[in-house]
Protein backbone atom coordinates (compact mmCIF):
# COMPACT_ATOMS: atom_id res chain seq x y z
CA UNK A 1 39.20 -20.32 -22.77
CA UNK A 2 39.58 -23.95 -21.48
CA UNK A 3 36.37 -25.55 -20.20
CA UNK A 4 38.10 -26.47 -16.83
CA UNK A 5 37.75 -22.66 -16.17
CA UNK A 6 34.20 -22.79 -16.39
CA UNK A 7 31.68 -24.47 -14.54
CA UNK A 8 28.33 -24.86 -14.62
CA UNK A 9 25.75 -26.77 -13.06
CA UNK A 10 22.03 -26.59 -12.18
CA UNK A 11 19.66 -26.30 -8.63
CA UNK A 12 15.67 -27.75 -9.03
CA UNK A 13 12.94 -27.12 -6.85
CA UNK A 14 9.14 -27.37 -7.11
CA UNK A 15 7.55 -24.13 -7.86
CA UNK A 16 3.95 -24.55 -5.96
CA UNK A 17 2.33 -21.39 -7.90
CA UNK A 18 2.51 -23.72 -11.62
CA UNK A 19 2.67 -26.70 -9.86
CA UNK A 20 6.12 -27.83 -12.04
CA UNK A 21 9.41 -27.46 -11.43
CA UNK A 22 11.52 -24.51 -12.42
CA UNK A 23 15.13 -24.82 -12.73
CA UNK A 24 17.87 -21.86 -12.51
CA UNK A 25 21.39 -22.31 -13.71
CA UNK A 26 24.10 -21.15 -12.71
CA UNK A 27 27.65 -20.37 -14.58
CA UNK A 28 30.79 -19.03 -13.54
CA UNK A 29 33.40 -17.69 -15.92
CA UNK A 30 36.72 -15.82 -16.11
CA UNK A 31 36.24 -12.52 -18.09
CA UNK A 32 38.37 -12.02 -21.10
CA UNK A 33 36.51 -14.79 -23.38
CA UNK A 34 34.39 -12.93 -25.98
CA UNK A 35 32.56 -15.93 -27.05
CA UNK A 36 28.40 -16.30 -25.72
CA UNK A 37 27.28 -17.01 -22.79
CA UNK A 38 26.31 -20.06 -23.46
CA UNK A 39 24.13 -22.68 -20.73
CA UNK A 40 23.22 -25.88 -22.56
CA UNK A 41 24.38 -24.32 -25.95
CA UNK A 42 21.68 -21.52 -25.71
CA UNK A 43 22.17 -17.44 -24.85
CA UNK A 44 21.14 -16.42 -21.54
CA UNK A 45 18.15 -14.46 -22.27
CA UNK A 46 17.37 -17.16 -24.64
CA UNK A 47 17.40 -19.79 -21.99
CA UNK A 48 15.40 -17.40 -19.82
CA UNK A 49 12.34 -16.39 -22.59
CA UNK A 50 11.67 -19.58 -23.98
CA UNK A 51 12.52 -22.29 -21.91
CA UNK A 52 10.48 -21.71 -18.95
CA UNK A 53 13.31 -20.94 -16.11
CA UNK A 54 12.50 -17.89 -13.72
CA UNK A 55 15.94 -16.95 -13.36
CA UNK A 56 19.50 -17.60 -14.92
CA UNK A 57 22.78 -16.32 -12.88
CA UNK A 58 26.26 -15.63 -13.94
CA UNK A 59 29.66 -14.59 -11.88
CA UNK A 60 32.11 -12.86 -13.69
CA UNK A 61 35.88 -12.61 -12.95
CA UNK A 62 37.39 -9.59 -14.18
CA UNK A 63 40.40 -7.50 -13.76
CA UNK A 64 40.32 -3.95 -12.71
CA UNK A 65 43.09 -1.85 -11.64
CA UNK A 66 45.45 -4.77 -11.80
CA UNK A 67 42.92 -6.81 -8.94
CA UNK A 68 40.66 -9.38 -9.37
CA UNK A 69 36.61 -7.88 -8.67
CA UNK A 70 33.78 -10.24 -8.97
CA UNK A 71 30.51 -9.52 -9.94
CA UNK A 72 27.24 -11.45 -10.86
CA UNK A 73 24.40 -11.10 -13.64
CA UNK A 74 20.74 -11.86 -13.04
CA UNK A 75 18.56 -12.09 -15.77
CA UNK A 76 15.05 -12.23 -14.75
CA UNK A 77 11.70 -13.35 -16.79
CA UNK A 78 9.59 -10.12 -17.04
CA UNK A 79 6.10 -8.65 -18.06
CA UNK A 80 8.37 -6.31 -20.83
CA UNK A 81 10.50 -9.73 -21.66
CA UNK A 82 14.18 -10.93 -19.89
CA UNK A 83 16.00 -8.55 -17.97
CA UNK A 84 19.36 -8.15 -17.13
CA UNK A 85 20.94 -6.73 -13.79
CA UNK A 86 24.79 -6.74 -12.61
CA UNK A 87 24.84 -6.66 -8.62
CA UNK A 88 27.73 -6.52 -6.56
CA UNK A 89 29.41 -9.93 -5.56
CA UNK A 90 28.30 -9.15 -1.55
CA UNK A 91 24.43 -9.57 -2.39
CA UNK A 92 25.03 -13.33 -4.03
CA UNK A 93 22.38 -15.33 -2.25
CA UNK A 94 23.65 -18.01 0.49
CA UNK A 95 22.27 -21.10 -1.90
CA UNK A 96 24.29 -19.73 -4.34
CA UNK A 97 27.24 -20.19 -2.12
CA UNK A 98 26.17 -23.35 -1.56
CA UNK A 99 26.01 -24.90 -4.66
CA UNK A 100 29.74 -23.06 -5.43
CA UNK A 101 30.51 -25.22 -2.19
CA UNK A 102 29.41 -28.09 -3.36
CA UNK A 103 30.91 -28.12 -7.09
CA UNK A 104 34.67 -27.45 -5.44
CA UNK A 105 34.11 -30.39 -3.23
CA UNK A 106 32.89 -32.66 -6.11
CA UNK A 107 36.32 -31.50 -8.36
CA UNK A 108 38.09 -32.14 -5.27
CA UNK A 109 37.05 -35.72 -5.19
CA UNK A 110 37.09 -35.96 -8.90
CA UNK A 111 41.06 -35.08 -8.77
CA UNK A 112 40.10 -32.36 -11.46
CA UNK A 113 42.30 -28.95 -12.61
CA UNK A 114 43.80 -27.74 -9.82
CA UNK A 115 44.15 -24.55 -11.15
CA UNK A 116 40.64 -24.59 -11.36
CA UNK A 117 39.79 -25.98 -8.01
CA UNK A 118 41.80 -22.98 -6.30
CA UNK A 119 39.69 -20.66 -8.29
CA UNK A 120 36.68 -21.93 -7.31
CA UNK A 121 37.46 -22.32 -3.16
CA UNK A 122 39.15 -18.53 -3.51
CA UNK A 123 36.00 -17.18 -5.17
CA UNK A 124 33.45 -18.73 -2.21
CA UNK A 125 35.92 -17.23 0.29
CA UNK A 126 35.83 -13.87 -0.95
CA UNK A 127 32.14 -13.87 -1.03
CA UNK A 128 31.83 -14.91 2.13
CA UNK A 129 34.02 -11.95 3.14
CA UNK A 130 32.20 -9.48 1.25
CA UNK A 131 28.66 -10.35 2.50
CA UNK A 132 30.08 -9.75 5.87
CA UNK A 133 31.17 -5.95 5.13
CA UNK A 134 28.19 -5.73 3.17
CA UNK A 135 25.89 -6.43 5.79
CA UNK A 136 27.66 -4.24 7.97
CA UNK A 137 26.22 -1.12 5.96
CA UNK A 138 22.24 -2.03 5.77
CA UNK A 139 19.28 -0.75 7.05
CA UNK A 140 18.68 -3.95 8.95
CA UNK A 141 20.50 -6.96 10.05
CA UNK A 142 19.32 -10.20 8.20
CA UNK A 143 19.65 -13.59 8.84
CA UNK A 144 19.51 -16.62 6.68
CA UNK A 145 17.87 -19.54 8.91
CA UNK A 146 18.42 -23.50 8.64
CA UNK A 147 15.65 -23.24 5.74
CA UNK A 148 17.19 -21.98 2.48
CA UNK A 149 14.61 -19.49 1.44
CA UNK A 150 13.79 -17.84 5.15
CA UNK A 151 15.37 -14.86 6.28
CA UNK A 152 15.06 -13.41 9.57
CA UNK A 153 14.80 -9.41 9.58
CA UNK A 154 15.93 -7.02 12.53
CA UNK A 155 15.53 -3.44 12.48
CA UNK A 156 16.17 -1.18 15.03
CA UNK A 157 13.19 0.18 16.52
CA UNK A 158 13.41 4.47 17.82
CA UNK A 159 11.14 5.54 20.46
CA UNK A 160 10.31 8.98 22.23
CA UNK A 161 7.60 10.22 23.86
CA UNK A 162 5.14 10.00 21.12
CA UNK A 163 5.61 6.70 20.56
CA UNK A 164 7.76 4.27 18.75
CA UNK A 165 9.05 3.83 14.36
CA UNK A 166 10.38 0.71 13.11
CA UNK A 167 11.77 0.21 9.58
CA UNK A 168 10.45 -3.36 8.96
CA UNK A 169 12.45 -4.04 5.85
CA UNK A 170 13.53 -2.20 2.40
CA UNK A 171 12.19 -4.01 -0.17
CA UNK A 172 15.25 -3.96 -2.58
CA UNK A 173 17.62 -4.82 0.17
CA UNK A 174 15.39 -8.03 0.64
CA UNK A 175 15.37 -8.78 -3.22
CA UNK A 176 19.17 -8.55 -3.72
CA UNK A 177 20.12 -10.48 -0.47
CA UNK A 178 17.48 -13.69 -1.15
CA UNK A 179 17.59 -13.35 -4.99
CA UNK A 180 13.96 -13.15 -5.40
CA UNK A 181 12.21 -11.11 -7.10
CA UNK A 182 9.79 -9.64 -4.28
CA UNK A 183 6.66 -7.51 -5.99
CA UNK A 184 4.17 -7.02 -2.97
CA UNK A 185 0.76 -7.01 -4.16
CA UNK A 186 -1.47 -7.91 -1.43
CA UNK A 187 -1.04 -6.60 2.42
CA UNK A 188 -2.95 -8.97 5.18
CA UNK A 189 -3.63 -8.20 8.57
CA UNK A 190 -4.60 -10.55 10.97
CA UNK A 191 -5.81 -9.99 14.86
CA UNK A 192 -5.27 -13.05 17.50
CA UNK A 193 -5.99 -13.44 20.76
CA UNK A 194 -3.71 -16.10 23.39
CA UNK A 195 -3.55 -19.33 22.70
CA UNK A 196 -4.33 -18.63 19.27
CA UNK A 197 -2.83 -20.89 16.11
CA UNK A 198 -2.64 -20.57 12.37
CA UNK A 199 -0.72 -22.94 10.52
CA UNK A 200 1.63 -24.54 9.03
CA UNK A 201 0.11 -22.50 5.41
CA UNK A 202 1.95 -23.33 2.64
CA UNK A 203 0.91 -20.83 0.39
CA UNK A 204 2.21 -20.62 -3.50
CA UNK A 205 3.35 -17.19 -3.00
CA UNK A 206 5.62 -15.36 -1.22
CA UNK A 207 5.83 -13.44 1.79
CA UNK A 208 6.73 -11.10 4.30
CA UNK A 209 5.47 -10.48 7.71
CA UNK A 210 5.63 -9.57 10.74
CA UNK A 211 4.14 -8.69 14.47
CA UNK A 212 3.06 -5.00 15.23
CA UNK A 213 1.83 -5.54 18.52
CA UNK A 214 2.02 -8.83 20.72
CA UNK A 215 4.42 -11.21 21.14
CA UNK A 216 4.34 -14.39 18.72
CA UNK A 217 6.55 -17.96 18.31
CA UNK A 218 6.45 -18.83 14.47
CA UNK A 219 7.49 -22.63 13.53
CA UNK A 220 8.17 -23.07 9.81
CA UNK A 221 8.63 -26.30 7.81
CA UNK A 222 10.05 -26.48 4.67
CA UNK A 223 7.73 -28.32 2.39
CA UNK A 224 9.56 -28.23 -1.11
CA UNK A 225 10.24 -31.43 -2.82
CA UNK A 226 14.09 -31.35 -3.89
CA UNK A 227 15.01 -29.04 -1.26
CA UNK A 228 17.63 -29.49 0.71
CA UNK A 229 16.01 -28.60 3.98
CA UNK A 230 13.15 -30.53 3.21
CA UNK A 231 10.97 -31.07 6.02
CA UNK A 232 13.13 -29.23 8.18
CA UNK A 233 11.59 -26.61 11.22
CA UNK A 234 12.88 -23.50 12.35
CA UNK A 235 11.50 -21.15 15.08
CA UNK A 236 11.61 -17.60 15.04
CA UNK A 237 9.82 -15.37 17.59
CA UNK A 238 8.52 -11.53 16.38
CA UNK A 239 7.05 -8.50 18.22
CA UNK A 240 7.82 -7.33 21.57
CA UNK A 241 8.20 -9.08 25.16
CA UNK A 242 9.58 -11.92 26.50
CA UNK A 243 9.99 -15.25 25.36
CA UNK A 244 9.74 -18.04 27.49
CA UNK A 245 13.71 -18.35 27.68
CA UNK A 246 13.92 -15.02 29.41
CA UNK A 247 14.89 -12.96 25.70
CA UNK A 248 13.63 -9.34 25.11
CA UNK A 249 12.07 -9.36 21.86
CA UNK A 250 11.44 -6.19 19.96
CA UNK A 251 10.40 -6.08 16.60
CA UNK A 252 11.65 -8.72 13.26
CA UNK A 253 10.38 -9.38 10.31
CA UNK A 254 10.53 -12.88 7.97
CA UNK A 255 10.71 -13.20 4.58
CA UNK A 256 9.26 -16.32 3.62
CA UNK A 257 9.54 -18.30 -0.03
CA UNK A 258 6.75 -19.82 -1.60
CA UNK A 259 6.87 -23.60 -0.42
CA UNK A 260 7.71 -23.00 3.14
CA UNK A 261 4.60 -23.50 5.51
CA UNK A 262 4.08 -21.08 7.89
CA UNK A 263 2.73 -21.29 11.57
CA UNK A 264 2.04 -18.64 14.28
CA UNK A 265 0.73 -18.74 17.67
CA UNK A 266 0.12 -16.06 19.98
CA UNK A 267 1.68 -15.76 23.33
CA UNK A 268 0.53 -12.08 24.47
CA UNK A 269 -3.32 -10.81 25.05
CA UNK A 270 -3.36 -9.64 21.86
CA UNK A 271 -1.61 -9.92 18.71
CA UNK A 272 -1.06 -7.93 15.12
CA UNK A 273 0.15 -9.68 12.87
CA UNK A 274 0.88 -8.05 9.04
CA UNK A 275 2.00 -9.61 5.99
CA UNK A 276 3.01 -8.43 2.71
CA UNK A 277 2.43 -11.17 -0.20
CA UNK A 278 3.51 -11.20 -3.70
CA UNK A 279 0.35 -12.74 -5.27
CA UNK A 280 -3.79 -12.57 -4.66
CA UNK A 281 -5.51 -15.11 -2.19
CA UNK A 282 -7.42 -17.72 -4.39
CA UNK A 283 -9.76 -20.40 -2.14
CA UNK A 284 -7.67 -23.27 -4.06
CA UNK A 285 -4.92 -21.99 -1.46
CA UNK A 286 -6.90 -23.91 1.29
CA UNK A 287 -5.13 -27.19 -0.29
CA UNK A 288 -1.72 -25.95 0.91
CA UNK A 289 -1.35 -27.15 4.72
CA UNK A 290 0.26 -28.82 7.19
CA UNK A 291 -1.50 -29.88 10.26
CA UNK A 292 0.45 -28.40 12.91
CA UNK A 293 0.33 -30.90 15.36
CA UNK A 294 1.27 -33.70 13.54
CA UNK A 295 2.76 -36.18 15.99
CA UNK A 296 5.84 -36.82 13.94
CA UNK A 297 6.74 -32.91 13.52
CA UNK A 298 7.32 -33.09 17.14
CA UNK A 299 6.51 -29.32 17.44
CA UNK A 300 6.59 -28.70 20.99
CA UNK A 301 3.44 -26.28 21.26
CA UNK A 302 2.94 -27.12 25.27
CA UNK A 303 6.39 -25.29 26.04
CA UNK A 304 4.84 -22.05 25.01
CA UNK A 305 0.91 -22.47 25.80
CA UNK A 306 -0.89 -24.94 27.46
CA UNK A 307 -2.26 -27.43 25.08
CA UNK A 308 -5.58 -27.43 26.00
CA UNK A 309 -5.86 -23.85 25.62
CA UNK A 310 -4.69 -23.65 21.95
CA UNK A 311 -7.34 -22.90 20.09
CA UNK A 312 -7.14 -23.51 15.99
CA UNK A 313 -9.82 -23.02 12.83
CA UNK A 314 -11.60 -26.66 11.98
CA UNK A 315 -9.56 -25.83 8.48
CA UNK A 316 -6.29 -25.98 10.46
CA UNK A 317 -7.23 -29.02 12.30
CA UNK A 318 -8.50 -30.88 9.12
CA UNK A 319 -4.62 -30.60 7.30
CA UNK A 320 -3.03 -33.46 6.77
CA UNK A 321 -0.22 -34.48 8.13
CA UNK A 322 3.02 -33.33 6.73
CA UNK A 323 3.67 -37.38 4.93
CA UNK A 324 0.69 -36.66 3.71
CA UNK A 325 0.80 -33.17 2.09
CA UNK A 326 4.19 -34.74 1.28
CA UNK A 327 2.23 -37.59 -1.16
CA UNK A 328 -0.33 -34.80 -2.77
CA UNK A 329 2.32 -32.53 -3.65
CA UNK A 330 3.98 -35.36 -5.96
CA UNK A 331 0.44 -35.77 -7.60
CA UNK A 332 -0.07 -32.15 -8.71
């Protein structure tokens, strides 16, 4: 097999639970050469176990029934040692796709193997297409935001006259279509009244919530060093009533990665707010904010209530700004 058939590359980003960074690495190869799997000249589960990264990918072109199929290996650092998992090519997460993106355009302006090129900008089309008939057939509809790493979640909500039931989110749907690997081992719940604010948190762990009753606006600001989106906001708004702009809201969930802060504020009487997290509270978490209304964030918090009536915890209004955070996140 010729090495312009097979790329490989590698994404970093700052991993706030160990406070270093973890890197995954990604390969893509044309099936048919028997040879290892090799990433830096070591085996996959190798590079996994003893070299400290979470998570190694692979995509695999093979040939069945005379047509190209593509599928993708995950092999995952567990409690019982590496393991291995072949997913269809629709649940690829979107930074994958990204990073495939980005290598074509770099052999594009590096004049390389043409041959190889083509491969590479036919194989991030026909993922693309995939996801799309993919998404078509889950529980939910899902929505990667601005921030890599933050999915919006919308279930259909059925009502009669008992009541209401909601499916917030199926737990291996959200695994395969982020790539993380989501274990839930703490559920929060959290009561606010208008006017209320918590936030930005920037937790080390990772996440899943969303409103029960009330209507909320969440801002979140992506606080990873290396990302991408870094220092990026997106708004999402969860539960049920009407936004400021007029839209009927009923229902969402967000699944949030460790490293993304997290703010809510309450626009309703009353608000329930539940979240799902894959780690135990520790007080050192009380290091990881942003203060909220840091003049150079520009969140506009007056649109939704007024300012004088937003009420926040002294922790909240201690955080530092987010230049700040920015500086004690390179010293740990």
């Amino acid at each position: 097999m010729k090495d312009a058939d097979r790329y490989w590359f590698h994404r970093e980003f700052c991993d706030l639970r160990h406070g270093r960074t973890r890197i995954v690495l990604v390969a893509v190869e044309k099936a048919g050469w028997h040879g290892p799997s090799l990433i830096s000249g070591l085996p996959w589960n190798v590079l996994v176990e003893d070299r400290g990264v979470k998570q190694a990918w692979k995509l695999i072109l093979m040939k069945m029934n005379g047509e190209d199929r593509l599928v993708f290996e995950r092999y995952s650092k567990t409690s019982e040692g590496v393991k291995g998992e072949t997913f269809e090519l629709a649940y690829l997460p979107n930074w994958i796709i990204e990073e495939l993106r980005q290598v074509a355009l770099e052999m594009k302006e590096r004049d390389m193997d043409q041959s190889s090129l083509i491969f590479l900008t036919n194989l991030v089309t026909k993922v693309e297409q995939e996801k799309v008939v993919a998404k078509a057939g889950l529980s939910a509809k899902v929505e990667e935001l601005e921030i890599g790493g933050l999915y919006h979640i919308m279930s259909q909500t059925r009502g009669d006259e008992r009541g209401s039931f909601r499916e917030v989110a199926r737990f291996p749907e959200v695994e395969l279509l982020t790539g993380y690997d989501f274990v839930g081992k703490q559920v929060n719940h959290s009561l606010s009244t208008y006017g209320i604010l918590r936030g930005f948190h920037v937790e080390p762990w990772a996440k899943l919530v969303t409103v029960v009753s009330g209507l909320a606006v969440s801002f979140l600001l992506d606080c990873r060093p290396g990302s991408r989106t870094f220092g990026k906001i997106s708004k999402v708004y969860l539960g049920y009533g009407r936004t400021p702009e007029g839209e009927e809201i009923k229902g969402g969930a967000l699944f949030i990665e460790p490293g993304i802060g997290n703010s809510v504020l309450t626009l309703s009487n009353k608000m329930d707010y539940n979240y799902v997290v894959d780690d135990l509270w520790r007080p050192d978490t009380a290091l990881y904010a942003v203060n909220p209304m840091d003049p150079k964030l520009n969140v506009p918090w007056g649109n939704f209530v007024p300012l004088e009536k937003i009420i926040r915890s002294e922790r909240d209004q201690k955080s530092p700004s987010f230049e700040e955070f920015a500086k004690l996140m390179k010293k740990i």
